[in-house]
N, C-alpha and C. Protein backbone atom coordinates (compact mmCIF):
# COMPACT_ATOMS: atom_id res chain seq x y z
N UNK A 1 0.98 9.22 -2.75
CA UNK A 1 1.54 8.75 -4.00
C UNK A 1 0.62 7.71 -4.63
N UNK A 2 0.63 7.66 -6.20
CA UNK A 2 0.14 6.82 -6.71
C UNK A 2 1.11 5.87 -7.23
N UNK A 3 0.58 4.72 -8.24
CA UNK A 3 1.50 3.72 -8.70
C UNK A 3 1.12 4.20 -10.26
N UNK A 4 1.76 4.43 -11.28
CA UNK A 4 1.68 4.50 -12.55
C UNK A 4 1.91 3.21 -13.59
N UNK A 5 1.64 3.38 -14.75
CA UNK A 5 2.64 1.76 -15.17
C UNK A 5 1.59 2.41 -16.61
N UNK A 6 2.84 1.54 -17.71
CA UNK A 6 2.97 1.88 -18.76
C UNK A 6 2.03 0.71 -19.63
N UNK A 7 1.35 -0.35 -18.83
CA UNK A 7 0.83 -1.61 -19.45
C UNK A 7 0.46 -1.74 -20.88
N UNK A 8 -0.35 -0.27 -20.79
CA UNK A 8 -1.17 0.10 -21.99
C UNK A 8 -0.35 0.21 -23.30
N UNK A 9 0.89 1.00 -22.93
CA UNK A 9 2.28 1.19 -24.10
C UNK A 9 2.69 -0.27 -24.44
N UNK A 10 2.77 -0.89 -23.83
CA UNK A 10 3.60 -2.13 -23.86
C UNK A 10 2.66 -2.99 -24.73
N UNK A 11 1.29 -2.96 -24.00
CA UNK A 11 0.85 -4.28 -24.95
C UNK A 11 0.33 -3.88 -26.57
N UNK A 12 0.81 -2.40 -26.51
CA UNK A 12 0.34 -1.68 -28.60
C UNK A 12 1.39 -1.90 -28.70
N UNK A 13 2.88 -2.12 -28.20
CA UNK A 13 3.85 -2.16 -28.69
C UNK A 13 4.25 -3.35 -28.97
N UNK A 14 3.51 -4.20 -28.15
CA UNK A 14 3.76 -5.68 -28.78
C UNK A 14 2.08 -6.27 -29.67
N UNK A 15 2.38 -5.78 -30.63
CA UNK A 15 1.35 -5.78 -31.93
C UNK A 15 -0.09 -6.04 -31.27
N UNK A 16 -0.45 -4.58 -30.80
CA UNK A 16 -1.01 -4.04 -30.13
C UNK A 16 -2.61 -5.33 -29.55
N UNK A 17 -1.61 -6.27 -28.65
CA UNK A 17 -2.10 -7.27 -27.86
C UNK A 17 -3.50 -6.90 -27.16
N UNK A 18 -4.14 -7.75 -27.10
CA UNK A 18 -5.69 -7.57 -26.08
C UNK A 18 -5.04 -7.50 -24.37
N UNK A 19 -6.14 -7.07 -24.10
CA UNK A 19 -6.31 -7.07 -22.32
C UNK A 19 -6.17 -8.84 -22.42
N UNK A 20 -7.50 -9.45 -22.88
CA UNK A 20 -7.62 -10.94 -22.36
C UNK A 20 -5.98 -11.67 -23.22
N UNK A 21 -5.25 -11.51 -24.15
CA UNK A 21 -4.43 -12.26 -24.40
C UNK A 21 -3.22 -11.76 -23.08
N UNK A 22 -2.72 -10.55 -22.89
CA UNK A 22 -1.90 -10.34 -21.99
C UNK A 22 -2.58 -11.19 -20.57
N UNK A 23 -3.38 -11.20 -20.23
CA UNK A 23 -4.16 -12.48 -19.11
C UNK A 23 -3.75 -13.55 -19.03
N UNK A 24 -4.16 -13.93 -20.52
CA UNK A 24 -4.11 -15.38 -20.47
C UNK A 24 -2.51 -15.72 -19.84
N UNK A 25 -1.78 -14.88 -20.59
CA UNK A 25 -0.13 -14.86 -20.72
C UNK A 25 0.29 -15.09 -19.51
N UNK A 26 -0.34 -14.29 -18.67
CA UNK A 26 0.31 -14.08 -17.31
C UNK A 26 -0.57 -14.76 -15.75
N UNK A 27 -1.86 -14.98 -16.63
CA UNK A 27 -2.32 -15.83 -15.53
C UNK A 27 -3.70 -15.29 -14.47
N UNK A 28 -3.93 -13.90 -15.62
CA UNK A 28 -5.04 -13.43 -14.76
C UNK A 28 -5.96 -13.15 -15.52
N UNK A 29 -7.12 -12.43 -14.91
CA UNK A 29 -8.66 -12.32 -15.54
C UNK A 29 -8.04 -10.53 -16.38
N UNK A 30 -9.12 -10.34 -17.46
CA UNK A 30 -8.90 -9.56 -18.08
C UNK A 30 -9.67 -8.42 -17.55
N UNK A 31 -10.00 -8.48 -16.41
CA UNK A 31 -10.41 -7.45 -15.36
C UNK A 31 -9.34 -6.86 -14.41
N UNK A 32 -8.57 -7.72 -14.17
CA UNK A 32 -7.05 -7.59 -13.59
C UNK A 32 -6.28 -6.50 -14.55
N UNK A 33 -6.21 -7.47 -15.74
CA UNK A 33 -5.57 -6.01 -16.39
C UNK A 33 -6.02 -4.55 -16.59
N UNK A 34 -7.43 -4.56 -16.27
CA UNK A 34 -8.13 -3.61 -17.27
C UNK A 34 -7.89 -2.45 -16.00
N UNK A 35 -7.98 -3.07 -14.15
CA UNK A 35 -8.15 -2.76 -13.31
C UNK A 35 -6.47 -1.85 -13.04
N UNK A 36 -5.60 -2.94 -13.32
CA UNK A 36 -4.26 -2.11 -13.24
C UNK A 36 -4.16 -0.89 -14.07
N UNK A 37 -4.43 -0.95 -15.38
CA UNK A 37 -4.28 0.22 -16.62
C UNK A 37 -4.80 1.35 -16.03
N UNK A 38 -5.98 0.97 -15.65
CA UNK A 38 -6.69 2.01 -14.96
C UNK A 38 -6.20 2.70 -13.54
N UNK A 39 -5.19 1.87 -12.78
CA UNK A 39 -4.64 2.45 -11.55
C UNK A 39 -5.56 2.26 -10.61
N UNK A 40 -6.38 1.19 -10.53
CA UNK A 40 -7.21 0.92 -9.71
C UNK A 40 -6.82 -0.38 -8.98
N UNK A 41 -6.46 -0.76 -9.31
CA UNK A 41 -5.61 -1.90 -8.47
C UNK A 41 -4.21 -2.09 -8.57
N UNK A 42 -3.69 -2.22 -8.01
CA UNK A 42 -1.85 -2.22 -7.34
C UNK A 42 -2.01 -3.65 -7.52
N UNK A 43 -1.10 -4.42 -8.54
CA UNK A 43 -0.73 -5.56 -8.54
C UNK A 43 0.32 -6.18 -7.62
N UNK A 44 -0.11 -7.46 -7.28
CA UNK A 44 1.40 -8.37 -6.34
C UNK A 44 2.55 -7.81 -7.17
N UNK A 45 3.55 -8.40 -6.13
CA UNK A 45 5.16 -8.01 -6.83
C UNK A 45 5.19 -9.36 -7.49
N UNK A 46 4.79 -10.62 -7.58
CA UNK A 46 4.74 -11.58 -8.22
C UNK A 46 3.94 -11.24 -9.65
N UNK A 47 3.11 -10.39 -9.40
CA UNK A 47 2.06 -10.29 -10.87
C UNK A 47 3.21 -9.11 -11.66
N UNK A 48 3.59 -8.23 -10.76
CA UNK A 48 4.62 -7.22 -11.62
C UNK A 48 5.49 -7.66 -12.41
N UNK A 49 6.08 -9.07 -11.55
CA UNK A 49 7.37 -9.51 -12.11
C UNK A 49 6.91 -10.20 -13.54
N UNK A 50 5.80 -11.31 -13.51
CA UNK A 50 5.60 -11.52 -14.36
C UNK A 50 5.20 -10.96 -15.61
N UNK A 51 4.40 -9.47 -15.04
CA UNK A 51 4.38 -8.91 -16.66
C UNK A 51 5.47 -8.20 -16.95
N UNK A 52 6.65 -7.60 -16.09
CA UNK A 52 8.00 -7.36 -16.42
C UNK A 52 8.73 -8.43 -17.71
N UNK A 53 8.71 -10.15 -17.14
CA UNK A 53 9.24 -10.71 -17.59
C UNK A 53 8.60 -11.26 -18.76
N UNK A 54 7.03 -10.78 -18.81
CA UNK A 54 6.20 -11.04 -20.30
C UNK A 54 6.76 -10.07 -21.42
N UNK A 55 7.38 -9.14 -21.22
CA UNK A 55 7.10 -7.95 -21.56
C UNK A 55 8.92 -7.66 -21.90
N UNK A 56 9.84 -8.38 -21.08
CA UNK A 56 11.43 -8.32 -21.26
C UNK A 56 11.53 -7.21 -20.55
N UNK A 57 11.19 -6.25 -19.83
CA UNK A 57 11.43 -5.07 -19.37
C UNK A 57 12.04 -5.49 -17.76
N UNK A 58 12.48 -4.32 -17.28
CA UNK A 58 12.62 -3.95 -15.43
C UNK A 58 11.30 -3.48 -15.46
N UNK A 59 10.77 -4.15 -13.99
CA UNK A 59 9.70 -3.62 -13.25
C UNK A 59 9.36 -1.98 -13.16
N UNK A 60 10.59 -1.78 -13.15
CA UNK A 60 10.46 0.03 -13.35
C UNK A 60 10.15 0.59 -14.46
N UNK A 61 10.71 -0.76 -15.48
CA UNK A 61 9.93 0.23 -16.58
C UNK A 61 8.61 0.30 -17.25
N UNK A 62 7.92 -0.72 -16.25
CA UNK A 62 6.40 -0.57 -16.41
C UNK A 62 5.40 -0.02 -15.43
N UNK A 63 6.12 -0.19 -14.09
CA UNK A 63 5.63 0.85 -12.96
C UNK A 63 6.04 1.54 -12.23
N UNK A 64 5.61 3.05 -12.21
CA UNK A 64 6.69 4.39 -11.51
C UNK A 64 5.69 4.86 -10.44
N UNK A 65 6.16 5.69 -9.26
CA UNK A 65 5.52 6.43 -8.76
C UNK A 65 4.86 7.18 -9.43
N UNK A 66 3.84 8.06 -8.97
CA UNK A 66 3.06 9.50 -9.37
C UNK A 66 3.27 10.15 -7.68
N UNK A 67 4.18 11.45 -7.59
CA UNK A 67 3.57 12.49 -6.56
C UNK A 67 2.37 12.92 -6.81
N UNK A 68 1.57 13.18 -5.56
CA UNK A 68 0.91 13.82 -5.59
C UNK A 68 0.93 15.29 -5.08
């Protein structure tokens, strides 16, 4: 299984925000983000929560499984 997540939707949907401003927001490098979007890095459940709670959403609704 993979980890999916919607980051990319979220931050055009909030007037379609940068990688480095969603960072700053939450406290990480804009490699972090660029690294999650991409599914290349699995964020802490602390980093999830916080872009959950940047974002007003459930954790689920920014990251789902993928079967493989």
């Amino acid at each position: 299984m993979k980890l999916g997540n919607t980051i990319r939707r979220c931050r055009f949907d909030n007037n379609e925000m940068s990688q480095q401003n969603l960072a700053d927001a939450v406290g990480v490098t804009r490699q972090t983000i660029f690294s999650i979007e991409k599914g290349k890095f699995i964020p802490s459940t602390l980093l999830a929560l916080k872009l959950a709670k940047f974002f007003h959403k459930k954790v689920e609704d920014i990251f789902y499984l993928i079967e493989n």
